[in-house]
Protein backbone atom coordinates (compact mmCIF):
# COMPACT_ATOMS: atom_id res chain seq x y z
CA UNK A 1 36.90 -140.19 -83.76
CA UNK A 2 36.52 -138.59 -87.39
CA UNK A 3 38.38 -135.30 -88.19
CA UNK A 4 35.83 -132.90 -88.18
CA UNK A 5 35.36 -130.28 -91.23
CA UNK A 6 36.11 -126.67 -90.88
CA UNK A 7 33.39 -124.25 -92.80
CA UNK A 8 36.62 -123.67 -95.27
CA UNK A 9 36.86 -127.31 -96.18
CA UNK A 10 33.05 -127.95 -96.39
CA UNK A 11 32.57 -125.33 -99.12
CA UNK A 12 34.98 -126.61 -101.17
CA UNK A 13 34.20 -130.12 -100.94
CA UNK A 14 30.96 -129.07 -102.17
CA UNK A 15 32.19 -127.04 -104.92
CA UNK A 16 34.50 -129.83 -106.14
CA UNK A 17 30.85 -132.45 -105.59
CA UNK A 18 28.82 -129.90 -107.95
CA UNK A 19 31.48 -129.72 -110.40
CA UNK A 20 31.74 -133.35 -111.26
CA UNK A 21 28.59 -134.63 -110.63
CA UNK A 22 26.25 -131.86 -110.87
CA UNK A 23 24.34 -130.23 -108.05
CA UNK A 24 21.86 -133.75 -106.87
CA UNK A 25 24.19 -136.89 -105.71
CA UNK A 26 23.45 -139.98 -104.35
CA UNK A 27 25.22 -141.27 -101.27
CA UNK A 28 27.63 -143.63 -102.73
CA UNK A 29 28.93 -140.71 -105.13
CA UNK A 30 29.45 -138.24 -101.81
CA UNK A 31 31.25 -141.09 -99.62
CA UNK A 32 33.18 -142.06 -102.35
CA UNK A 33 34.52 -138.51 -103.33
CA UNK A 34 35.06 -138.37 -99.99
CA UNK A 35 37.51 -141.37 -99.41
CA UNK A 36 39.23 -140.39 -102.90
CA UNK A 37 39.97 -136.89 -101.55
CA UNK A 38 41.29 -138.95 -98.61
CA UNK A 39 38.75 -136.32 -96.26
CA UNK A 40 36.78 -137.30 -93.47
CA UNK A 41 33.17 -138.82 -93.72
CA UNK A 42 31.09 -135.95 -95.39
CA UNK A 43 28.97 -136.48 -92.50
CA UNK A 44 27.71 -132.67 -92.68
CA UNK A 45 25.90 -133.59 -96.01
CA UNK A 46 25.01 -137.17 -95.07
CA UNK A 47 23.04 -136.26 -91.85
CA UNK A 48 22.10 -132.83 -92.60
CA UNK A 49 18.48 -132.29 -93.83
CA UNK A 50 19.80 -129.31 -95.32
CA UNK A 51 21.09 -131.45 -98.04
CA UNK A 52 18.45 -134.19 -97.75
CA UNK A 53 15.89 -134.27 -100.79
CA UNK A 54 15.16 -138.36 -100.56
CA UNK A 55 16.34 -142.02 -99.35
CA UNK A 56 19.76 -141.66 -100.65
CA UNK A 57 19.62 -138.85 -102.40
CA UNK A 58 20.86 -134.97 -101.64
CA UNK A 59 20.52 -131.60 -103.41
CA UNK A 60 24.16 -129.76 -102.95
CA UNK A 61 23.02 -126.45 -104.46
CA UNK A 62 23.60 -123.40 -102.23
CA UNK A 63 20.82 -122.65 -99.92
CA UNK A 64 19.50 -119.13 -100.32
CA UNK A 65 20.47 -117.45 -96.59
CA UNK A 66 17.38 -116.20 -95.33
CA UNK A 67 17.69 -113.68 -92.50
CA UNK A 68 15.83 -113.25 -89.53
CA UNK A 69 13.38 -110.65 -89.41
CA UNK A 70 14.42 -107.50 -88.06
CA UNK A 71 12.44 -105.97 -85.50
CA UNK A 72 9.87 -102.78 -87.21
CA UNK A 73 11.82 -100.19 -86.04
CA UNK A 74 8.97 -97.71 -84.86
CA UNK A 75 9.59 -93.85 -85.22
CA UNK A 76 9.47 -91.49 -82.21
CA UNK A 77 6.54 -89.28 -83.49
CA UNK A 78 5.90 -86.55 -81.05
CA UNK A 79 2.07 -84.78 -81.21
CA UNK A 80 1.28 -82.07 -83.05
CA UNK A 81 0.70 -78.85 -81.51
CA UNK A 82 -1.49 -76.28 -82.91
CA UNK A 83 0.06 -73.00 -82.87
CA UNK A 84 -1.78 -69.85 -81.50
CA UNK A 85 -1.32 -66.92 -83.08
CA UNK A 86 -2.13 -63.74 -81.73
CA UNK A 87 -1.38 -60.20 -82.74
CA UNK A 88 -3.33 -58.17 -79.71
CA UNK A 89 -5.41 -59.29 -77.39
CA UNK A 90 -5.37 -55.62 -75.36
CA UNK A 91 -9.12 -54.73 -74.62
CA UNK A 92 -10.29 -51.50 -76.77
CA UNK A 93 -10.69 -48.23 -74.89
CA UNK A 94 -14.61 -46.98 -74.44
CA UNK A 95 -13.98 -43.76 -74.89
CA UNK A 96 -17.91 -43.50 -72.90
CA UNK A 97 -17.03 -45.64 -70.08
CA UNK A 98 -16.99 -43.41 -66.65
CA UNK A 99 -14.71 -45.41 -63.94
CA UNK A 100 -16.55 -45.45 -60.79
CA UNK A 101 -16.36 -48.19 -57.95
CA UNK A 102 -13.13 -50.50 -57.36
CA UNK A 103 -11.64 -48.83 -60.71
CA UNK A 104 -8.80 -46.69 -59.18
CA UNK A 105 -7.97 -49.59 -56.88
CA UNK A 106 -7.75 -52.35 -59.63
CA UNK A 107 -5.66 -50.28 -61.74
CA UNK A 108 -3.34 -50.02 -58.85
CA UNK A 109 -3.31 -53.88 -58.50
CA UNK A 110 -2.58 -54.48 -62.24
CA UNK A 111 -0.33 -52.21 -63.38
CA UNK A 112 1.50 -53.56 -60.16
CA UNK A 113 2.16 -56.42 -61.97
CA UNK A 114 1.99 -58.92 -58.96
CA UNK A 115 0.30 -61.90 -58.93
CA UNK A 116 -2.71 -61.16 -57.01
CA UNK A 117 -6.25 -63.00 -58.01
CA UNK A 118 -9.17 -60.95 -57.32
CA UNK A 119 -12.70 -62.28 -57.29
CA UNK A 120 -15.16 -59.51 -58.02
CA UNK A 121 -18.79 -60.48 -56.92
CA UNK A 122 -22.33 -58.05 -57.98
CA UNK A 123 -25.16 -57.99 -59.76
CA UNK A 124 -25.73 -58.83 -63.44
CA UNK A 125 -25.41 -55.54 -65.29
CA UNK A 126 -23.37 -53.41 -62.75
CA UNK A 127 -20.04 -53.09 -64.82
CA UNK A 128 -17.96 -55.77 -63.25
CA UNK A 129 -16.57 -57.48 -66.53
CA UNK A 130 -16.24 -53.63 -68.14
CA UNK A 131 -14.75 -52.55 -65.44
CA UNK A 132 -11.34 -55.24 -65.21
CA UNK A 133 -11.73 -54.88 -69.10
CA UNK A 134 -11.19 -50.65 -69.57
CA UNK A 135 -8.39 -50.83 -66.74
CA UNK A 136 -6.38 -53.26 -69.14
CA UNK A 137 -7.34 -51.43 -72.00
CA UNK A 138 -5.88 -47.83 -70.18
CA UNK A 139 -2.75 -49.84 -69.16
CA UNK A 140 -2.51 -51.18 -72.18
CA UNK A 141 -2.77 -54.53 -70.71
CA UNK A 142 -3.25 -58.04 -72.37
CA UNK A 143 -6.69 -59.68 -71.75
CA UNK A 144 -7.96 -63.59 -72.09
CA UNK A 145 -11.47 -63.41 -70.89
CA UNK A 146 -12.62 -66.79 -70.28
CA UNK A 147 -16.38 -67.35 -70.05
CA UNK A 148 -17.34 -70.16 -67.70
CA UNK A 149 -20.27 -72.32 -67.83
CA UNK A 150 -21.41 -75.52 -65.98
CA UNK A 151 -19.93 -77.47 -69.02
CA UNK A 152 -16.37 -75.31 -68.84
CA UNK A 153 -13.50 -78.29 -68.12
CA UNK A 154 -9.72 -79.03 -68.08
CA UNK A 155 -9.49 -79.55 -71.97
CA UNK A 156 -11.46 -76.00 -72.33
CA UNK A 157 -9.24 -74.15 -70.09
CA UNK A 158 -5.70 -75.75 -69.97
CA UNK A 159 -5.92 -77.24 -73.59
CA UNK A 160 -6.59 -80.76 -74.67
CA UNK A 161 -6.40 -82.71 -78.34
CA UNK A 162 -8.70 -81.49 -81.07
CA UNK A 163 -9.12 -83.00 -84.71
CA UNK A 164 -7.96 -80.63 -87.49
CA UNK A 165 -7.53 -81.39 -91.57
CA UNK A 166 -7.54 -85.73 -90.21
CA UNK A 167 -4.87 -85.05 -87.70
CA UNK A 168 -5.28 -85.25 -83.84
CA UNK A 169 -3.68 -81.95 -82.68
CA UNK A 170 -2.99 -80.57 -79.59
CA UNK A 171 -4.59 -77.19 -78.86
CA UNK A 172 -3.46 -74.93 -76.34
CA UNK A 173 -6.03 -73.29 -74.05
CA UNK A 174 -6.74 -69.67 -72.94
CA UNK A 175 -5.08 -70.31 -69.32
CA UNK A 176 -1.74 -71.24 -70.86
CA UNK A 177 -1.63 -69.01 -73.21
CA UNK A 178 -2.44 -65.99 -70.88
CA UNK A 179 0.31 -67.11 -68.75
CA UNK A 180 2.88 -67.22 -71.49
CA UNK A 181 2.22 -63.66 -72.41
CA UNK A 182 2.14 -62.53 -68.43
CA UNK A 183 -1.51 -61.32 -69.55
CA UNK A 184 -4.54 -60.82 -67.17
CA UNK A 185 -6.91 -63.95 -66.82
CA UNK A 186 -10.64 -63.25 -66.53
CA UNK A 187 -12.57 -65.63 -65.77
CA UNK A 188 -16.08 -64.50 -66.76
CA UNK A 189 -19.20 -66.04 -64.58
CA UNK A 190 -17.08 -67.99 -62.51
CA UNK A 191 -19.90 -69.31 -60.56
CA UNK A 192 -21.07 -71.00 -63.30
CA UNK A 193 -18.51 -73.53 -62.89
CA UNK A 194 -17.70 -76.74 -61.61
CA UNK A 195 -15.51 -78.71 -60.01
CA UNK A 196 -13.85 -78.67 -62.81
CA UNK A 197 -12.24 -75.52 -62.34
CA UNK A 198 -9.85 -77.18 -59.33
CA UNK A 199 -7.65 -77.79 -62.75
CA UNK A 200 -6.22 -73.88 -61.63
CA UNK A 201 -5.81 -74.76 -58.17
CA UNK A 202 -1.91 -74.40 -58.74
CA UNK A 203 -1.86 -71.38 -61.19
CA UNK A 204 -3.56 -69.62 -58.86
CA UNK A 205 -1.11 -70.00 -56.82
CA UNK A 206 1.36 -68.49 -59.02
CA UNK A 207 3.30 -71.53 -59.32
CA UNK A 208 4.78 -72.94 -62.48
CA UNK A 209 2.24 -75.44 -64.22
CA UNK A 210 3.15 -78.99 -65.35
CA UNK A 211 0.95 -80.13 -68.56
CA UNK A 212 0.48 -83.19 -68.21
CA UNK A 213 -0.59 -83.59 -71.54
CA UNK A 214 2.10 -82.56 -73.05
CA UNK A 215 5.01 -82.65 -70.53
CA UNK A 216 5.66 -78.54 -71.04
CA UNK A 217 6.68 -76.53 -67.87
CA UNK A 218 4.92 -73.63 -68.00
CA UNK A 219 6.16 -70.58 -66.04
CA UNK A 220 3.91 -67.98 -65.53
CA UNK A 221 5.46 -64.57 -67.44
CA UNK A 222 5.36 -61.39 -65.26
CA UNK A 223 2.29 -59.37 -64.75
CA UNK A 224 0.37 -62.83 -65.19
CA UNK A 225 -2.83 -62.18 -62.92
CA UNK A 226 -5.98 -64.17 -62.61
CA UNK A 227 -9.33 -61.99 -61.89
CA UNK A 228 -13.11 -63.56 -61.46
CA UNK A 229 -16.48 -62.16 -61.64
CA UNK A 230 -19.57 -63.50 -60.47
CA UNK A 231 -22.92 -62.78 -59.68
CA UNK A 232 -22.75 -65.03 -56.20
CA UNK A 233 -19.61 -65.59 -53.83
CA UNK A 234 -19.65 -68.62 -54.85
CA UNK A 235 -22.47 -70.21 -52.37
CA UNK A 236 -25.41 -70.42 -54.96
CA UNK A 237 -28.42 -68.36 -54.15
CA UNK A 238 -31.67 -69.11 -52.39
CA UNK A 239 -33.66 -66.24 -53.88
CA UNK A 240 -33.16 -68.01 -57.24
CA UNK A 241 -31.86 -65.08 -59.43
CA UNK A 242 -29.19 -66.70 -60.76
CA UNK A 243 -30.06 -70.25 -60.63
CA UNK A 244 -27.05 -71.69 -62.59
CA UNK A 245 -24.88 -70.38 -60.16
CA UNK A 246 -22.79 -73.56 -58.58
CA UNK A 247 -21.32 -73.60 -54.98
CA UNK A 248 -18.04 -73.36 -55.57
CA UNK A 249 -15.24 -75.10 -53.62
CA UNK A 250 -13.96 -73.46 -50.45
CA UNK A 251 -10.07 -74.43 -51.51
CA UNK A 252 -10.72 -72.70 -54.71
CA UNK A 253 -12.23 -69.80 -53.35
CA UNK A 254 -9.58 -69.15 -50.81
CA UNK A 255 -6.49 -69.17 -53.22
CA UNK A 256 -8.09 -65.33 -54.11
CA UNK A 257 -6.53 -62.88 -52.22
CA UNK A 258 -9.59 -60.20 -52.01
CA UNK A 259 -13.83 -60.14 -52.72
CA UNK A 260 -14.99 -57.05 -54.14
CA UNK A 261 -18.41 -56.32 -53.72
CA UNK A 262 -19.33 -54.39 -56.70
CA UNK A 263 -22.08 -51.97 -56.57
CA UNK A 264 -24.13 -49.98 -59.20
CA UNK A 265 -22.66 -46.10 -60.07
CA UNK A 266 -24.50 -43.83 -58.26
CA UNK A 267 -26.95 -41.41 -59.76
CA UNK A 268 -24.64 -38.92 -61.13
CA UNK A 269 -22.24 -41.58 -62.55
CA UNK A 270 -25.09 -43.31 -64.57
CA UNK A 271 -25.98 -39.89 -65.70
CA UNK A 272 -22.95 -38.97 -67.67
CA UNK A 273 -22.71 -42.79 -68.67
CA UNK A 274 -26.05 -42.18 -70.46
CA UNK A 275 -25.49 -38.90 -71.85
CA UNK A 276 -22.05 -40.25 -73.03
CA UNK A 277 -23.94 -43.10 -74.76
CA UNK A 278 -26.34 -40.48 -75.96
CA UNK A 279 -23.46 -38.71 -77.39
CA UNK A 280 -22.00 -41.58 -79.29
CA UNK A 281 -24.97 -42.53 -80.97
CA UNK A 282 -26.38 -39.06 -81.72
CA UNK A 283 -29.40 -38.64 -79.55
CA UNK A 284 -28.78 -36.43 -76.78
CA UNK A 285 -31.38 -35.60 -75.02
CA UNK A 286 -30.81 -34.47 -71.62
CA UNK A 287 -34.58 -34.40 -70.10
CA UNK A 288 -34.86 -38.27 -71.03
CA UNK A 289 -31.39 -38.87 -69.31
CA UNK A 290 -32.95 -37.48 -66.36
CA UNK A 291 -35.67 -39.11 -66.26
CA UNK A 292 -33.97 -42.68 -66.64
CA UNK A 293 -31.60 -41.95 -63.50
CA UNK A 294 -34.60 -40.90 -61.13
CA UNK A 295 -36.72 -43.76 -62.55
CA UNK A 296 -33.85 -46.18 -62.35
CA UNK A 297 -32.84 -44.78 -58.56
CA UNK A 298 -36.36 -45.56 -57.61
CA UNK A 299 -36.42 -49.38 -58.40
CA UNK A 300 -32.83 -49.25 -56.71
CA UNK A 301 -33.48 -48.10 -53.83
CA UNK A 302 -37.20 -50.02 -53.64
CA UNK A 303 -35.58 -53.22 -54.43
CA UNK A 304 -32.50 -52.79 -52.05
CA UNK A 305 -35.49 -52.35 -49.06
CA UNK A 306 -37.14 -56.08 -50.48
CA UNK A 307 -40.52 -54.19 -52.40
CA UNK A 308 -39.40 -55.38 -55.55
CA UNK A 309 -37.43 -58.51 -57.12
CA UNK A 310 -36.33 -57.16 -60.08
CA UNK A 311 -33.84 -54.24 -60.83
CA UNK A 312 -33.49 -52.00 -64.03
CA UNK A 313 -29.29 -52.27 -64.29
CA UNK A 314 -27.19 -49.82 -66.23
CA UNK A 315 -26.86 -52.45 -69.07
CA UNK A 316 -30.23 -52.34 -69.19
CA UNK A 317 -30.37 -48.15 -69.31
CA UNK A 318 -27.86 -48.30 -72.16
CA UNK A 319 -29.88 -50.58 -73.68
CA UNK A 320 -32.80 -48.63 -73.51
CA UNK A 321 -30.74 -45.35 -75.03
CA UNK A 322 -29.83 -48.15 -78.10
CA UNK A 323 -33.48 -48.65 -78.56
CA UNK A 324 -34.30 -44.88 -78.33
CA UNK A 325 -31.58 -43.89 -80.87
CA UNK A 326 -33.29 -46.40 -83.10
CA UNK A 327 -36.80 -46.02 -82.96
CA UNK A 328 -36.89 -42.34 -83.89
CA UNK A 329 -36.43 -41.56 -79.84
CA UNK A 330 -39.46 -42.85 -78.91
CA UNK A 331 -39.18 -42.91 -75.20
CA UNK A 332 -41.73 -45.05 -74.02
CA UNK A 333 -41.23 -47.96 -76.79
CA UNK A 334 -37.61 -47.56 -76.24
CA UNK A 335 -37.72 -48.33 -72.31
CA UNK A 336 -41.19 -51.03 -73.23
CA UNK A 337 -38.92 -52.77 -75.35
CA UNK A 338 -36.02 -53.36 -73.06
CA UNK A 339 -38.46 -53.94 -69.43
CA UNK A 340 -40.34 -56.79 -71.74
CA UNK A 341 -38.07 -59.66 -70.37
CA UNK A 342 -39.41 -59.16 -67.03
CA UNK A 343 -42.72 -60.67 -65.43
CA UNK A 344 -46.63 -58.48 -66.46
CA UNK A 345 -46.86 -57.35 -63.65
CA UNK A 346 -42.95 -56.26 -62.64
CA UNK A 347 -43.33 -55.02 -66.42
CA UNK A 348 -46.53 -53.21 -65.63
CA UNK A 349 -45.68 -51.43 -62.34
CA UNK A 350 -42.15 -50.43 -64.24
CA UNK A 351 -43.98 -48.44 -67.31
CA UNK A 352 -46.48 -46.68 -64.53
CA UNK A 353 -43.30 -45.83 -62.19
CA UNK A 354 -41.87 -44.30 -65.14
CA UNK A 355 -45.26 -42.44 -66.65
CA UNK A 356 -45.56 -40.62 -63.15
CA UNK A 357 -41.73 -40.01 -63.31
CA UNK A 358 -42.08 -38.60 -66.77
CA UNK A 359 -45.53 -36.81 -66.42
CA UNK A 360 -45.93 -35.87 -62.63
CA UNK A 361 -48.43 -33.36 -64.12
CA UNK A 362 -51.02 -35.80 -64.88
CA UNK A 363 -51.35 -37.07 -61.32
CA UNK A 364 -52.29 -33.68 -59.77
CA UNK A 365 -56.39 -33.22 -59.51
CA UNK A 366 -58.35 -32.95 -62.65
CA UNK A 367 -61.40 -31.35 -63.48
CA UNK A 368 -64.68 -32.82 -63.98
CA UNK A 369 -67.45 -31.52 -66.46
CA UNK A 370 -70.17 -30.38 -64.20
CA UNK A 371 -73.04 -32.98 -65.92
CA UNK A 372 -70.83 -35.51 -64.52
CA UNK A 373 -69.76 -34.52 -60.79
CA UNK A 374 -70.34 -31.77 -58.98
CA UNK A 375 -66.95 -31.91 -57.49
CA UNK A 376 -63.20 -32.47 -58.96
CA UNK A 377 -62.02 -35.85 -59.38
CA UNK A 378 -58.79 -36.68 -56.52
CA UNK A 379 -55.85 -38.30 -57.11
CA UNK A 380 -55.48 -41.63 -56.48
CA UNK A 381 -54.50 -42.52 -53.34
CA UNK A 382 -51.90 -45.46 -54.51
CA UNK A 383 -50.50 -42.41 -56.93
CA UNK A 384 -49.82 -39.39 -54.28
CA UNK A 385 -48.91 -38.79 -51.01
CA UNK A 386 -49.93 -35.28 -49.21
CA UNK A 387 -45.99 -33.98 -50.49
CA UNK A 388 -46.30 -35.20 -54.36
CA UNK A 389 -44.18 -38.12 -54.39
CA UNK A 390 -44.71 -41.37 -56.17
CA UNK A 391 -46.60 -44.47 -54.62
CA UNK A 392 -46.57 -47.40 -56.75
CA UNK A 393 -47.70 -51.10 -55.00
CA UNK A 394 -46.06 -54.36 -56.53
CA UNK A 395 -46.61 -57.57 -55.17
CA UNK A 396 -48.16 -56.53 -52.11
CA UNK A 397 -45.20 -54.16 -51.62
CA UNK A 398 -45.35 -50.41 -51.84
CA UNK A 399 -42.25 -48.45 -54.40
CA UNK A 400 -42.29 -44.77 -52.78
CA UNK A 401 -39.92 -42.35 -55.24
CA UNK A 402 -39.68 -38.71 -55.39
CA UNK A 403 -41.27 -38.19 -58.59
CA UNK A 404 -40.60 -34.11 -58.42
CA UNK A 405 -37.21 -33.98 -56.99
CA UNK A 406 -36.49 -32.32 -60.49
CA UNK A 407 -33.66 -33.60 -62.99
CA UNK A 408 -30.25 -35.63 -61.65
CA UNK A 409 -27.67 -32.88 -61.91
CA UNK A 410 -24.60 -34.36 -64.55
């Protein structure tokens, strides 16, 4: 058995090969080195194809060592997160808003500062929004308001990846970010929603929240509280008021603690809200604030007994106060203006409830010349009854209002 070569021995052999006979040798001239050097058989060039150019013939040049290719070493790159900066997001004080309703008692639940979600239910217009609102803004209190619609999901709540300057960036979303700064969470026309909104089934617990986006804990600061409004409970409606309210899952709606039913201020609460409005923009006039309450008590209390479907709400009296402050306090345009989004004939039995409100004179008995009647004209009998109040039919319904009761005291 032939010695075999060590790596040593081979490189020099090849060395001393290149030296003498230049870098391509034929067989004979490596086997006969070989046996002169008194080595081994040089079979590591003779049966290599390393070496191998031809029949006889081999190339003894170094080989150029070619490494393996190293695996691409890929870069951890974690996502970009879009930073949300805010200075303030406390609510500014109305220095015309008049608390009234569940105000004393939600002030007591915030500035409590324990997590307690409260789902406040009314009508459109009543102050429900305003009212969670001017209790942060008193306390001084943080507020993300949230407005939901059927379209609202995880990515617009919780946060999700948005596309800024060619970059996919995470952006945080209202709910996280109300959490981290223990603010209040309002959740504006909650029944609006979807299913979608199960995304908060464990913040409103008052648990911690795992993003799953991101991998963040998020623990929810103190004084974090979530609040709702809605026009329904969250059952829909069959009257079909609000017909893009949703029925909203029972496991959602039972994670808030309390329903308030939110009313509309009585009469002499929407009087100083008007005159206070009044006030601000420079058109007081007391008569005309009178004369809204009465006429806005009167669809109240008609449309609370079923004789009417629509209702004039205290956003719409401000509203009405805007329009008189702008159109040189014209009170009839003013309050034509703001009842045009309902139905002719709601619209039309409105403006005559109000002219009899405003002029009660003109519906006493009037005199006739005496080349046209012999007798006086009488009232109508859909405009008076025997004591002088106001009888206005609507739909087949009759609105009864005292029409002389004389102005709301402030």
């Amino acid at each position: 058995m032939s010695k075999k070569w060590n790596s040593t021995e081979q490189d020099q052999f090849l060395t001393e090969m290149i030296s003498k006979f230049g870098e391509v040798v034929t067989r004979r001239q490596v086997e006969d080195f070989a046996v002169s050097k008194k080595l081994p058989y040089p079979r590591f060039i003779i049966d290599s194809a390393e070496y191998k150019v031809s029949r006889g013939t081999y190339d003894l040049k170094p080989k150029a060592v070619v490494p393996e290719p190293a695996m691409a070493v890929v870069p951890m790159v974690r996502q970009k997160k879009m930073e949300t900066v805010v200075d303030d997001m406390i609510p500014l004080k109305d220095s015309g808003y008049v608390p009234f309703g569940f105000y004393r008692d939600m002030k007591s639940i915030i500035s409590s500062k324990i997590f307690y979600p409260v789902f406040v239910t009314g009508l459109s217009g009543n102050g429900k929004t305003t009212m969670v609102e001017q209790v942060c803004a008193e306390l001084k209190r943080e507020c993300v308001r949230v407005n939901v619609s059927v379209e609202t999901d995880e990515d617009d709540l919780i946060g999700g990846n948005t596309l800024i300057d060619g970059n996919i960036v995470y952006r945080e979303g209202p709910v996280l970010l109300a959490m981290k700064r223990g603010a209040i969470l309002l959740i504006d026309e909650c029944d609006r929603g979807s299913n979608k909104l199960m995304c908060l089934q464990a913040i409103l617990e008052g648990k911690p929240y795992f993003n799953k986006k991101t991998g963040e804990v998020v623990h929810p600061a103190a004084g974090f509280n979530i609040i709702a409004t809605a026009n329904t409970k969250g059952r829909g409606t069959d009257d079909g008021r609000f017909i893009g309210a949703q029925i909203l899952d029972e496991a959602f709606l039972e994670r808030f603690a309390i329903t308030v039913e939110q009313e509309f201020p009585g009469t002499k609460v929407e009087h100083e809200i008007i005159m206070n409005k009044m006030t601000e923009l420079e058109v007081v006039d007391t008569q005309f604030a009178d004369l809204l309450v009465t006429w806005a008590d009167i669809i109240h209390k008609t449309f609370a007994e079923g004789g009417v479907d629509e209702i004039v709400s205290t956003r719409r009296l401000i509203h009405i106060v805007k329009a008189f402050s702008m159109f040189k306090r014209n009170r009839v345009k003013a309050i034509e203006l703001c009842v045009n989004r309902f139905d002719e004939e709601t619209k039309s039995a409105f403006m005559d409830l109000y002219n009899k409100v405003d002029k009660p004179e003109e519906n006493q008995a009037v005199s006739v010349p005496e080349n046209e009647a012999d007798t006086q004209k009488q009232p109508r009998t859909d405009d008076l009854t025997p004591d002088g109040t106001v009888v206005l039919t609507n739909q087949g319904h009759t609105i009864i209002g005292g029409a002389n009761t004389g102005p709301v005291n402030a």
